[in-house]
N, C-alpha and C. Protein backbone atom coordinates (compact mmCIF):
# COMPACT_ATOMS: atom_id res chain seq x y z
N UNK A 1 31.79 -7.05 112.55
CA UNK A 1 30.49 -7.64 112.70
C UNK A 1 29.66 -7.36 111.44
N UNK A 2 29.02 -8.25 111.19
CA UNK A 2 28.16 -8.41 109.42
C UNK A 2 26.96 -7.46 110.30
N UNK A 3 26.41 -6.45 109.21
CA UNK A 3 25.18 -5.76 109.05
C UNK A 3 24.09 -6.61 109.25
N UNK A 4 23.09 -6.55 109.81
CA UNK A 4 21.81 -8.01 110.10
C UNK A 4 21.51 -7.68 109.14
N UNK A 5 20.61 -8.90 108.19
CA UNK A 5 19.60 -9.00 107.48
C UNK A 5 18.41 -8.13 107.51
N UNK A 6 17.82 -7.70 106.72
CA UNK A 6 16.46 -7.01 107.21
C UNK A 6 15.59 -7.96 105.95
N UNK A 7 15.00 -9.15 107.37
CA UNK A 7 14.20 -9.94 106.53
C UNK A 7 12.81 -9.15 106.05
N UNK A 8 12.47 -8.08 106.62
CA UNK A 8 10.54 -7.49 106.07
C UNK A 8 11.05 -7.11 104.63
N UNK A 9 12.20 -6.59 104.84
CA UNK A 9 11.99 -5.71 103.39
C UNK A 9 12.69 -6.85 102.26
N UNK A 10 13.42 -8.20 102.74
CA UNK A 10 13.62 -8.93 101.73
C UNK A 10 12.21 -9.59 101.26
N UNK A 11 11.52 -9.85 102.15
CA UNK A 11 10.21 -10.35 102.12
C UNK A 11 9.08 -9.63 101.46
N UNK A 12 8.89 -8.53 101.51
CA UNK A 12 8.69 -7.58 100.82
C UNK A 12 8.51 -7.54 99.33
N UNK A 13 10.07 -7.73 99.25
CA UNK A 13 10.55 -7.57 97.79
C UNK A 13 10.22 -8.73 97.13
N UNK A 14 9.81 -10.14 97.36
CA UNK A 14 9.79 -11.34 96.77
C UNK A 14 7.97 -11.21 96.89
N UNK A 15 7.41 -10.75 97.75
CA UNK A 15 5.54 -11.06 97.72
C UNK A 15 5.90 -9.68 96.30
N UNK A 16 6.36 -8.74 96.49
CA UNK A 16 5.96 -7.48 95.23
C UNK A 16 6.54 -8.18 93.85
N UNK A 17 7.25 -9.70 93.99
CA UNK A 17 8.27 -9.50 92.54
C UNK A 17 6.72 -10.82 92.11
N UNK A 18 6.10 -11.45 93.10
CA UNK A 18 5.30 -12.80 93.26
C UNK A 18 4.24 -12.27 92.59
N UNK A 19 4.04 -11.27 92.89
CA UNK A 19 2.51 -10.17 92.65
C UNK A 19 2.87 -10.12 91.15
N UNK A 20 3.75 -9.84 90.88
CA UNK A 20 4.06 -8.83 89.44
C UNK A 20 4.27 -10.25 88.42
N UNK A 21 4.63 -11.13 89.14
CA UNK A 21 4.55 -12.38 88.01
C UNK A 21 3.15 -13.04 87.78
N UNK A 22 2.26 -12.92 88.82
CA UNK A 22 1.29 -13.41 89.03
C UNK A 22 0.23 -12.55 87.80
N UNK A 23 0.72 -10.85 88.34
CA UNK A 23 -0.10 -10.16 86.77
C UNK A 23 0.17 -10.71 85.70
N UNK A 24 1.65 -10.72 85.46
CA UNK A 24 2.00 -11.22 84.03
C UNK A 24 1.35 -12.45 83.52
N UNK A 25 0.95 -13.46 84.28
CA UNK A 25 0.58 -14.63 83.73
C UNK A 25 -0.72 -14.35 83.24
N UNK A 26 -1.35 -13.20 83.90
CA UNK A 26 -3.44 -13.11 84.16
C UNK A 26 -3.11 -12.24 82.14
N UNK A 27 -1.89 -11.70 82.59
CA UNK A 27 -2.65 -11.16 81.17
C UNK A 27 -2.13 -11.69 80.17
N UNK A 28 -0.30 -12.89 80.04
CA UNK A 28 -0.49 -13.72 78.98
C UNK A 28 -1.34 -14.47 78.79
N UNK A 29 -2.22 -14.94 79.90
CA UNK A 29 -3.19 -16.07 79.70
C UNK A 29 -3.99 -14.84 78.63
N UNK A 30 -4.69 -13.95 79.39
CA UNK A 30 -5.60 -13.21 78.45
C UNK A 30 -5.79 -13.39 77.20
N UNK A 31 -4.12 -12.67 76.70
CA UNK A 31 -3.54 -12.15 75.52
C UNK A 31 -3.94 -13.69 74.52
N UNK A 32 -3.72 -14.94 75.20
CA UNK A 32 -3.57 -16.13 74.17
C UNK A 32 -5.40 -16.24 74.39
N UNK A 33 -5.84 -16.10 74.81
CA UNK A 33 -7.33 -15.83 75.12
C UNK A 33 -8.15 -15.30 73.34
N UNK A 34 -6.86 -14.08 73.89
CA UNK A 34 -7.96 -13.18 72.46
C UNK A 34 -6.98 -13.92 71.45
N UNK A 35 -5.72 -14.11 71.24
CA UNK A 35 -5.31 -14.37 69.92
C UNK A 35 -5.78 -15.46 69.46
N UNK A 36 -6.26 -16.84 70.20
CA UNK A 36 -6.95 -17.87 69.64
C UNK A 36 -8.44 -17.73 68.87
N UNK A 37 -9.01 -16.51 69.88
CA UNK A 37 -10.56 -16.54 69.41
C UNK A 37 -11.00 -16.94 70.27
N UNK A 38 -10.77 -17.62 71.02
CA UNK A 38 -11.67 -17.73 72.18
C UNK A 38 -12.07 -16.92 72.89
N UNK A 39 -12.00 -15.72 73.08
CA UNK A 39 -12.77 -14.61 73.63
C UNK A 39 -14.01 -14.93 73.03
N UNK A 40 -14.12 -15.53 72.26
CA UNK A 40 -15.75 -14.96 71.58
C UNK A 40 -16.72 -16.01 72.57
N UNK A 41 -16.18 -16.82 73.07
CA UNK A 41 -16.90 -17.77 74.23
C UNK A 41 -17.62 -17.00 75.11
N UNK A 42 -18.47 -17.49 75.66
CA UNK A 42 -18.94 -17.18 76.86
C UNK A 42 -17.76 -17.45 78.43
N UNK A 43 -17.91 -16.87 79.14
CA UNK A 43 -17.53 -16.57 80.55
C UNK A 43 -17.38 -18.61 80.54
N UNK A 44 -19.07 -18.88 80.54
CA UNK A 44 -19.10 -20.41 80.84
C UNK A 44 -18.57 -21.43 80.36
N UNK A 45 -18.80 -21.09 78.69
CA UNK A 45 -18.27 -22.22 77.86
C UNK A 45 -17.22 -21.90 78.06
N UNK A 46 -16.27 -21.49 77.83
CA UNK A 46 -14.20 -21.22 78.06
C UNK A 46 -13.90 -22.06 79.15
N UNK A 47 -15.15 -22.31 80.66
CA UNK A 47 -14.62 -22.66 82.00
C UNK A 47 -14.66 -23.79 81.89
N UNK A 48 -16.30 -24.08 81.03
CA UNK A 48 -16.42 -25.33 81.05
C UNK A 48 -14.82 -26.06 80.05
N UNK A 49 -15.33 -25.67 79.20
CA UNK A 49 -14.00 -26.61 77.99
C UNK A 49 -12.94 -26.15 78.67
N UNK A 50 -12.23 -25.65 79.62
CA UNK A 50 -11.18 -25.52 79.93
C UNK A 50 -10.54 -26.50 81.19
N UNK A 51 -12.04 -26.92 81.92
CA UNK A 51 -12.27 -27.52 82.85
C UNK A 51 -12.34 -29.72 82.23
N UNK A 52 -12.95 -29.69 81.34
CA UNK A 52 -12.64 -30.69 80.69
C UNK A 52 -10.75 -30.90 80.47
N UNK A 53 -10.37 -29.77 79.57
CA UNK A 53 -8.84 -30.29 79.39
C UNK A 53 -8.21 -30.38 80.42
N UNK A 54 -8.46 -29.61 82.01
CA UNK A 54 -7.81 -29.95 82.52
C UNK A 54 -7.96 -31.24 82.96
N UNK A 55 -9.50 -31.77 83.33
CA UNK A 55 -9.34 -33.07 83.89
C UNK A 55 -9.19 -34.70 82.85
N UNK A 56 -8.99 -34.31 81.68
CA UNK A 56 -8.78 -34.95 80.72
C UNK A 56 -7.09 -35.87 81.09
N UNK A 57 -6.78 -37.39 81.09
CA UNK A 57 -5.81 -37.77 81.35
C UNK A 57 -5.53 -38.68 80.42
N UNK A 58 -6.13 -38.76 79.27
CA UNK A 58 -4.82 -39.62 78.04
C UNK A 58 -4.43 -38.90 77.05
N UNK A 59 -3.41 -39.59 77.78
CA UNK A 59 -1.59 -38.82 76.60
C UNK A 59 -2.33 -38.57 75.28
N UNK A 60 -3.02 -39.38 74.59
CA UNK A 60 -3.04 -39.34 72.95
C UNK A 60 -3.50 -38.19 72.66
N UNK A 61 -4.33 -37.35 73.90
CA UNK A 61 -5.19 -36.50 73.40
C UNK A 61 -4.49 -34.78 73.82
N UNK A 62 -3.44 -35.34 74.69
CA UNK A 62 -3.46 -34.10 75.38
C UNK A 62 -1.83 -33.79 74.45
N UNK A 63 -1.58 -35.24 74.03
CA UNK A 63 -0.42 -34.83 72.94
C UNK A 63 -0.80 -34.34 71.64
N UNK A 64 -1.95 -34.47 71.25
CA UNK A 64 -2.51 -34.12 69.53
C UNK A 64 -2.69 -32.28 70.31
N UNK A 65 -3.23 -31.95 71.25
CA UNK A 65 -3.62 -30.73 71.74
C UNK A 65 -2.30 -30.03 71.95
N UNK A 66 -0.92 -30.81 72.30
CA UNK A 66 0.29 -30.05 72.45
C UNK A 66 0.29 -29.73 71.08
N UNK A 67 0.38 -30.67 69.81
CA UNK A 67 1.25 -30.80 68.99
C UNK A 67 0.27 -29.30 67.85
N UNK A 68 -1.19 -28.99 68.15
CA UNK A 68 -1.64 -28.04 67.56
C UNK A 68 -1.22 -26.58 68.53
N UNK A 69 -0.81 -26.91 69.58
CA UNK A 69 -0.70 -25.47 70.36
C UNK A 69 1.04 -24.98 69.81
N UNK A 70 1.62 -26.33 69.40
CA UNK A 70 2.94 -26.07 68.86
C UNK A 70 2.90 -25.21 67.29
N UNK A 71 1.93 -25.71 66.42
CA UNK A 71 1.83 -25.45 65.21
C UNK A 71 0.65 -23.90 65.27
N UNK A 72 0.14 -23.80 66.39
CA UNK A 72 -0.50 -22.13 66.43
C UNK A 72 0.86 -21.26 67.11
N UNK A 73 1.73 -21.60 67.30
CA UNK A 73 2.95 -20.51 68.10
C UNK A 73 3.66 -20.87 67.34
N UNK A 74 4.26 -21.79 66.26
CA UNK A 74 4.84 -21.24 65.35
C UNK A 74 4.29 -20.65 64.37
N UNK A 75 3.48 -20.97 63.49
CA UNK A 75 2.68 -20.21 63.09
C UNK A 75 2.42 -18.71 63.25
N UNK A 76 2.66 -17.70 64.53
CA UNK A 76 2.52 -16.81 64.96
C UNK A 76 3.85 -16.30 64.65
N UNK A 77 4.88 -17.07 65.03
CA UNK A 77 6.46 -16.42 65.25
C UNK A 77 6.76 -16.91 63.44
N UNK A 78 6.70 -17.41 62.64
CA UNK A 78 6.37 -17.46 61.02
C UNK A 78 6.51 -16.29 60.60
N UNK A 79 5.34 -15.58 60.86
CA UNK A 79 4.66 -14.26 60.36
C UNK A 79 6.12 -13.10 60.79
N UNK A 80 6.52 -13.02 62.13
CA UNK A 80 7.18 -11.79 62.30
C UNK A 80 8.34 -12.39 61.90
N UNK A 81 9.08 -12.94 61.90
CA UNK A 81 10.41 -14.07 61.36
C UNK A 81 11.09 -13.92 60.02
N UNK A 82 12.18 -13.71 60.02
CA UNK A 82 12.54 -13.57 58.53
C UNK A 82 12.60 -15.25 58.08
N UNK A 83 12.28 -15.32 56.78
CA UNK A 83 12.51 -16.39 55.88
C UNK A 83 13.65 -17.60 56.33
N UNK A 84 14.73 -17.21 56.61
CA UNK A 84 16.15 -17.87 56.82
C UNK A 84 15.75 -18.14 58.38
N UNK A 85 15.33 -18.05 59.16
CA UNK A 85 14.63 -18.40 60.74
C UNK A 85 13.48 -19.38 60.77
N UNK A 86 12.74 -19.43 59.59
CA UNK A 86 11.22 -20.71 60.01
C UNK A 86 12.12 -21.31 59.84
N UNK A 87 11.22 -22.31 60.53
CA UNK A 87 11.00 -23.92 60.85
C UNK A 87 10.78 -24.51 60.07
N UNK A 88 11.03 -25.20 58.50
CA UNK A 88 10.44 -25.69 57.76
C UNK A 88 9.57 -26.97 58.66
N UNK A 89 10.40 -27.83 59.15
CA UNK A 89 9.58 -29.17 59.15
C UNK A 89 8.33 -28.93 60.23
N UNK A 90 7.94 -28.03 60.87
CA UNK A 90 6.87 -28.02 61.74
C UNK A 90 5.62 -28.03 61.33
N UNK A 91 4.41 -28.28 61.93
CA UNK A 91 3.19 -28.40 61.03
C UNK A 91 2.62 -27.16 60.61
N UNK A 92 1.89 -27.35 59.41
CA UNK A 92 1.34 -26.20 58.79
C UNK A 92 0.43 -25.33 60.32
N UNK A 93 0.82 -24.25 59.75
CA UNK A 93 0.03 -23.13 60.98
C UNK A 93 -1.35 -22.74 60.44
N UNK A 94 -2.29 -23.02 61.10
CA UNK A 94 -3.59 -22.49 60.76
C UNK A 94 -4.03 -21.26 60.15
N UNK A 95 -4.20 -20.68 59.66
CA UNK A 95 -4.65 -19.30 59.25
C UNK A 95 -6.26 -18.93 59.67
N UNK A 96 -6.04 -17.66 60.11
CA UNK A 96 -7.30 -17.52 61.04
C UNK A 96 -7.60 -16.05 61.75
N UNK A 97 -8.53 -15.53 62.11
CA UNK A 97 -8.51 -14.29 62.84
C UNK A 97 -9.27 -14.59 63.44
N UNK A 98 -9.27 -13.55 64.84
CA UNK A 98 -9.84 -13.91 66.17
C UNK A 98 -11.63 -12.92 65.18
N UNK A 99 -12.64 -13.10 66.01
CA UNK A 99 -13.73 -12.36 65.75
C UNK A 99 -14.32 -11.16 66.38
N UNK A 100 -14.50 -9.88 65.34
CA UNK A 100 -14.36 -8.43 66.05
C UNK A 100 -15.05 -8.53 67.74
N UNK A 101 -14.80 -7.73 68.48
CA UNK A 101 -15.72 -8.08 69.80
C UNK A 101 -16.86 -7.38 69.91
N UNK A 102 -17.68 -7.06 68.60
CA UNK A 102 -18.71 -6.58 68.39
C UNK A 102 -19.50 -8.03 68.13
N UNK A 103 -18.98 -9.21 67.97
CA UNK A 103 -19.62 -10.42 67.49
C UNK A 103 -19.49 -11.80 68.82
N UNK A 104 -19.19 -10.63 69.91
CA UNK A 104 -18.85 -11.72 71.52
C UNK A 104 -20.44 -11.77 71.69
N UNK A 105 -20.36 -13.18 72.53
CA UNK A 105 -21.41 -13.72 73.08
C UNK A 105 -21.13 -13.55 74.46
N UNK A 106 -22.36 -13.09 75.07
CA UNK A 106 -22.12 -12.77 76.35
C UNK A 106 -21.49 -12.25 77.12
N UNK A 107 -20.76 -10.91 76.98
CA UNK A 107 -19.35 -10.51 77.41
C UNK A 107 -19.83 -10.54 78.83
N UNK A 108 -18.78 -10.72 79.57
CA UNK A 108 -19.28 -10.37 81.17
C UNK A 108 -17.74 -9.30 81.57
């Protein structure tokens, strides 16, 4: 006779693995937060402009917005990358630093 299942503790294990992915996303979102500079936004402006792209629905625009989010992440992986690994043909990567958080507006 097969051992029963013990569904709590499989269940368990998938809400604790759900939880732990759910952190991970709060703080890659963060992390691309501060590396863009956009931390220096307000609480509002970030929701607002973030709230626009999401409800924003032509391709032309949301493809020019892929094609710079492509050229800020390579751009990033450039820098730690040996020479013989870039990407030549990808678009030039911006150069840029986020602004100290002595110069945030409105921190909340």
């Amino acid at each position: 006779m097969r051992k029963p299942r013990d569904f709590d503790a499989e269940l368990k294990a998938l809400e604790d693995k759900a939880r732990g992915l759910k952190t991970r996303k709060v703080r890659q979102l963060g992390e691309l937060v501060v590396a863009t500079g956009a931390d220096t936004l307000t609480a509002n402006e970030l929701a607002g402009a973030l709230i626009v792209l999401a409800e924003t629905k032509e391709a032309g625009k949301r493809e020019a917005w892929a094609r710079r989010g492509v050229a800020f992440f390579q751009g990033r992986s450039r820098r730690s990358a040996p020479a013989t690994d870039r990407d030549t043909d990808g678009a030039p990567a911006q150069s840029g630093s986020a602004q100290p958080a002595s110069g945030r507006k409105g921190a909340t």
